[in-house]
C-alpha atoms as a PDB file:
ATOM      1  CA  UNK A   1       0.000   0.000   0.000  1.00  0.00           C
ATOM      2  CA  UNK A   2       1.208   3.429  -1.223  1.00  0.00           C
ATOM      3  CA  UNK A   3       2.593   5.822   1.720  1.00  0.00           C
ATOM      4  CA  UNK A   4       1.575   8.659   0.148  1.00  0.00           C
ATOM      5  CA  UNK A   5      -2.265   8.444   0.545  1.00  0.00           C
ATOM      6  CA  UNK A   6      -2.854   8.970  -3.058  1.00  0.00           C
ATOM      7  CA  UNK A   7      -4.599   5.490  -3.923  1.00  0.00           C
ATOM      8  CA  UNK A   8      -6.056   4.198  -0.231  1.00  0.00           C
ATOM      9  CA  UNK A   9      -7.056   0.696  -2.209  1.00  0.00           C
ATOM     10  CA  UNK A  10     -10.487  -0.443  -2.647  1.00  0.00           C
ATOM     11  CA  UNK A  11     -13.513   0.230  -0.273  1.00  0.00           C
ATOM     12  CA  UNK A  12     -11.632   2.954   1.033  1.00  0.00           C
ATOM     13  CA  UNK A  13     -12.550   6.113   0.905  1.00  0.00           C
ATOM     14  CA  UNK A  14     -10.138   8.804   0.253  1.00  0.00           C
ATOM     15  CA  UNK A  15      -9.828  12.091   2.349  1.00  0.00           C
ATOM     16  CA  UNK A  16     -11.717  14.238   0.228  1.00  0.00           C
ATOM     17  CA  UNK A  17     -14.437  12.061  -0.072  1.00  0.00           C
ATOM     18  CA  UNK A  18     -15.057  11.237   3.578  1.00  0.00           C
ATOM     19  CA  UNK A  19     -14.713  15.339   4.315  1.00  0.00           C
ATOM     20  CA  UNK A  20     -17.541  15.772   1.757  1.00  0.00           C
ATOM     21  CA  UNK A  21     -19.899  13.345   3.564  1.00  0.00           C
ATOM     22  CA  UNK A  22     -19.149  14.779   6.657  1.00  0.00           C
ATOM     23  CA  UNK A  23     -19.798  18.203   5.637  1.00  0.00           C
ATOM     24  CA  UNK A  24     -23.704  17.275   4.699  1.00  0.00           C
ATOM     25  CA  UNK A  25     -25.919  18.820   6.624  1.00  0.00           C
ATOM     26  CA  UNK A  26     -28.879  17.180   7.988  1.00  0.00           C
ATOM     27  CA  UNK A  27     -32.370  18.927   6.082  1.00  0.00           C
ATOM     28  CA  UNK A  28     -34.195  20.973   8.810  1.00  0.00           C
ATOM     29  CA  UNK A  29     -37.638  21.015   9.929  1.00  0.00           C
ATOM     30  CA  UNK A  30     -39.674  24.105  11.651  1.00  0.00           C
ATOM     31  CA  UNK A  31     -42.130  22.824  14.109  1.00  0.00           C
ATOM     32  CA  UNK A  32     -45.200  25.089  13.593  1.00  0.00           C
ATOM     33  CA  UNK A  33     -48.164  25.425  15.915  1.00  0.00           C
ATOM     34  CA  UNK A  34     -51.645  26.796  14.377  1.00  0.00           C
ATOM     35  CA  UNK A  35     -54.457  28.693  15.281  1.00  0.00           C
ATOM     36  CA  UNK A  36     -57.986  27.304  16.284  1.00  0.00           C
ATOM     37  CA  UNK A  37     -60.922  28.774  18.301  1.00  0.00           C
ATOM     38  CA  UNK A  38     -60.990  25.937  21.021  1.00  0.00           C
ATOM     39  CA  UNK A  39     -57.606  25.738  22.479  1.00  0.00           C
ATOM     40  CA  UNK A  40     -56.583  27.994  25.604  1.00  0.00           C
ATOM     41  CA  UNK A  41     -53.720  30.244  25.519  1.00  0.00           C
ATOM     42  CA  UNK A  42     -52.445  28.917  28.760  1.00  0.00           C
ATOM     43  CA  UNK A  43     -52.110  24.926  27.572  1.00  0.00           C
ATOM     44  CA  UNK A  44     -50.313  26.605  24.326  1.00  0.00           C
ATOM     45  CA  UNK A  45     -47.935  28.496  26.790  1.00  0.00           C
ATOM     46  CA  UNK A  46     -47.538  25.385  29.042  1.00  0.00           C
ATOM     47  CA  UNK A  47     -46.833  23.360  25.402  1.00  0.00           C
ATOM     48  CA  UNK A  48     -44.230  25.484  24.824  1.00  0.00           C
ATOM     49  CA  UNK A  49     -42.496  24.911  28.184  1.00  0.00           C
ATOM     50  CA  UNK A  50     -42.591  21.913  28.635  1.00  0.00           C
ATOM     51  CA  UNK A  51     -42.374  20.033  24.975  1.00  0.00           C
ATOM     52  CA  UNK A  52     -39.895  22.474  23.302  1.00  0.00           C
ATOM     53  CA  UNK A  53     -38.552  23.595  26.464  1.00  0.00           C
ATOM     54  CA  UNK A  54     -38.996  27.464  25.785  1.00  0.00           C
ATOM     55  CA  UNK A  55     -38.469  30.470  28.933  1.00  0.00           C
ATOM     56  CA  UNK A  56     -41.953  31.510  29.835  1.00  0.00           C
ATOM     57  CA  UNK A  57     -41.699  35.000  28.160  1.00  0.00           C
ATOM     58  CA  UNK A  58     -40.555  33.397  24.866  1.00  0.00           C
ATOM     59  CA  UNK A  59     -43.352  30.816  24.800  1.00  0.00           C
ATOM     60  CA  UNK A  60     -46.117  33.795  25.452  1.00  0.00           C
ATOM     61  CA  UNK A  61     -44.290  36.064  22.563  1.00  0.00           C
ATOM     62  CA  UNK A  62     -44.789  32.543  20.299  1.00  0.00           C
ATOM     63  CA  UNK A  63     -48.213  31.856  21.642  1.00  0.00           C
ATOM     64  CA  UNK A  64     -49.395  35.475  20.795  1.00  0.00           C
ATOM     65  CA  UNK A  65     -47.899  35.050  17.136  1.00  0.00           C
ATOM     66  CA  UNK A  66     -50.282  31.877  16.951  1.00  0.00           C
ATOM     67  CA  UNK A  67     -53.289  33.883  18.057  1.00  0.00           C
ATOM     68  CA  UNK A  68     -53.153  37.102  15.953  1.00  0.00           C
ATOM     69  CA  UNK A  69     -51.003  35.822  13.137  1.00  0.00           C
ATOM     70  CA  UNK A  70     -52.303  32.530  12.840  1.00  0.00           C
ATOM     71  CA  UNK A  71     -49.018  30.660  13.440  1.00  0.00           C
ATOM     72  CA  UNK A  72     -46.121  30.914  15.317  1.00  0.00           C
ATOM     73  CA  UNK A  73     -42.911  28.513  15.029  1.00  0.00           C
ATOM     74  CA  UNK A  74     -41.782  26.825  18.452  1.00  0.00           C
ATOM     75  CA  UNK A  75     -38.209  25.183  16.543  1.00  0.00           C
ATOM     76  CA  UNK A  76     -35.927  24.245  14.387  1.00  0.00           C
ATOM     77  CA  UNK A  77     -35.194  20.672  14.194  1.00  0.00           C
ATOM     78  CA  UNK A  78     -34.223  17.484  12.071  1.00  0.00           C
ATOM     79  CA  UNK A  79     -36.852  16.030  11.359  1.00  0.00           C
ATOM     80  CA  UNK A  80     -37.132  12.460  13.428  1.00  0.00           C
ATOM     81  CA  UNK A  81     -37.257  15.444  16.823  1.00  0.00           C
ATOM     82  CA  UNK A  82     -39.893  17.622  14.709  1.00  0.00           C
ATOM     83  CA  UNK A  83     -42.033  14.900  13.958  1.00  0.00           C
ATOM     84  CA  UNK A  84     -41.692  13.715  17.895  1.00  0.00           C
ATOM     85  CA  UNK A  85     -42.652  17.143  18.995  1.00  0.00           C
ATOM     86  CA  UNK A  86     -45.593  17.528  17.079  1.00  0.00           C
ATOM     87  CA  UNK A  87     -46.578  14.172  17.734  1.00  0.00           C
ATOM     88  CA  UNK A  88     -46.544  15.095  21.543  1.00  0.00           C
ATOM     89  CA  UNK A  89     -48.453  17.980  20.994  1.00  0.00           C
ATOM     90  CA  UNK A  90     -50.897  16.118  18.889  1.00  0.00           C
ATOM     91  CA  UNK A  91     -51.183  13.317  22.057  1.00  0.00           C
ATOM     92  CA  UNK A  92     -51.403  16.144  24.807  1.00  0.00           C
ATOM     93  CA  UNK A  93     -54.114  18.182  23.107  1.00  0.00           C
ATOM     94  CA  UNK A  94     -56.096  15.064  22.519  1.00  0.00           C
ATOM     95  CA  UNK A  95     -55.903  14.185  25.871  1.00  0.00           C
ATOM     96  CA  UNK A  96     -57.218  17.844  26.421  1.00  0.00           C
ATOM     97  CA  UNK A  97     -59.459  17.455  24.503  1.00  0.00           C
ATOM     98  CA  UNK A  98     -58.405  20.599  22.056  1.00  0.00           C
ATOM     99  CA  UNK A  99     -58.327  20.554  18.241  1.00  0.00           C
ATOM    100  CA  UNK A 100     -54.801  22.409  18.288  1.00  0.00           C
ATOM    101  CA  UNK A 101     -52.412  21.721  14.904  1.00  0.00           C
ATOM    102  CA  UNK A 102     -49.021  21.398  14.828  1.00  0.00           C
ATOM    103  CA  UNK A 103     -47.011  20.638  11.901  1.00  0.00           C
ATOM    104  CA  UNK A 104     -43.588  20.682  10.380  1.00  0.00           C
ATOM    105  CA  UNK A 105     -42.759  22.391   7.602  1.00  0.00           C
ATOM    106  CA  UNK A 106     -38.983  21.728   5.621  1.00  0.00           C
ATOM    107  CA  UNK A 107     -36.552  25.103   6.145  1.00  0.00           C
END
């Protein structure tokens, strides 16, 4: 085998090659909560806490961007941990009883 690096042998992949797969980013995902005329502002706020983990004041500025704009985004994620956040959404507003919408949307 060469010393050099130049020809690695077979099933080997060379330095520039490996570099280029590392250098892939994973595609992105923005977890989006909707609008509706059922669901309380306080279980959106408490939502916010405690699935995506957001400071009080930040989930009320995102919860108040749902109500009057119809949407607000609580992430940015890959999208295996979107689609697990808006699944838990989806199972705690069931459970609630509350029609709210959460989806994920590609960056």
């Amino acid at each position: 085998m060469p010393s050099d690096g130049s020809n690695p042998g077979p099933g080997v992949a060379s330095p520039e090659a490996s570099s280029q797969q590392d250098a892939r980013q994973p595609s992105m995902y923005r977890v989006v909560l909707h609008n509706d005329d059922y669901t309380t502002m306080e279980f959106v706020v408490d939502v916010l806490v405690s699935v995506f983990h957001k400071p009080a004041a930040e989930a009320t500025r995102i919860m108040l961007d749902v109500h009057r704009q119809g949407h607000g985004v609580c992430g940015v994620y890959i999208l295996d941990v979107a689609r697990t956040k808006a699944s838990e959404v989806h199972r705690r507003a069931r459970q609630r009883e509350y029609p709210l919408r959460c989806t994920c949307e590609p960056v």
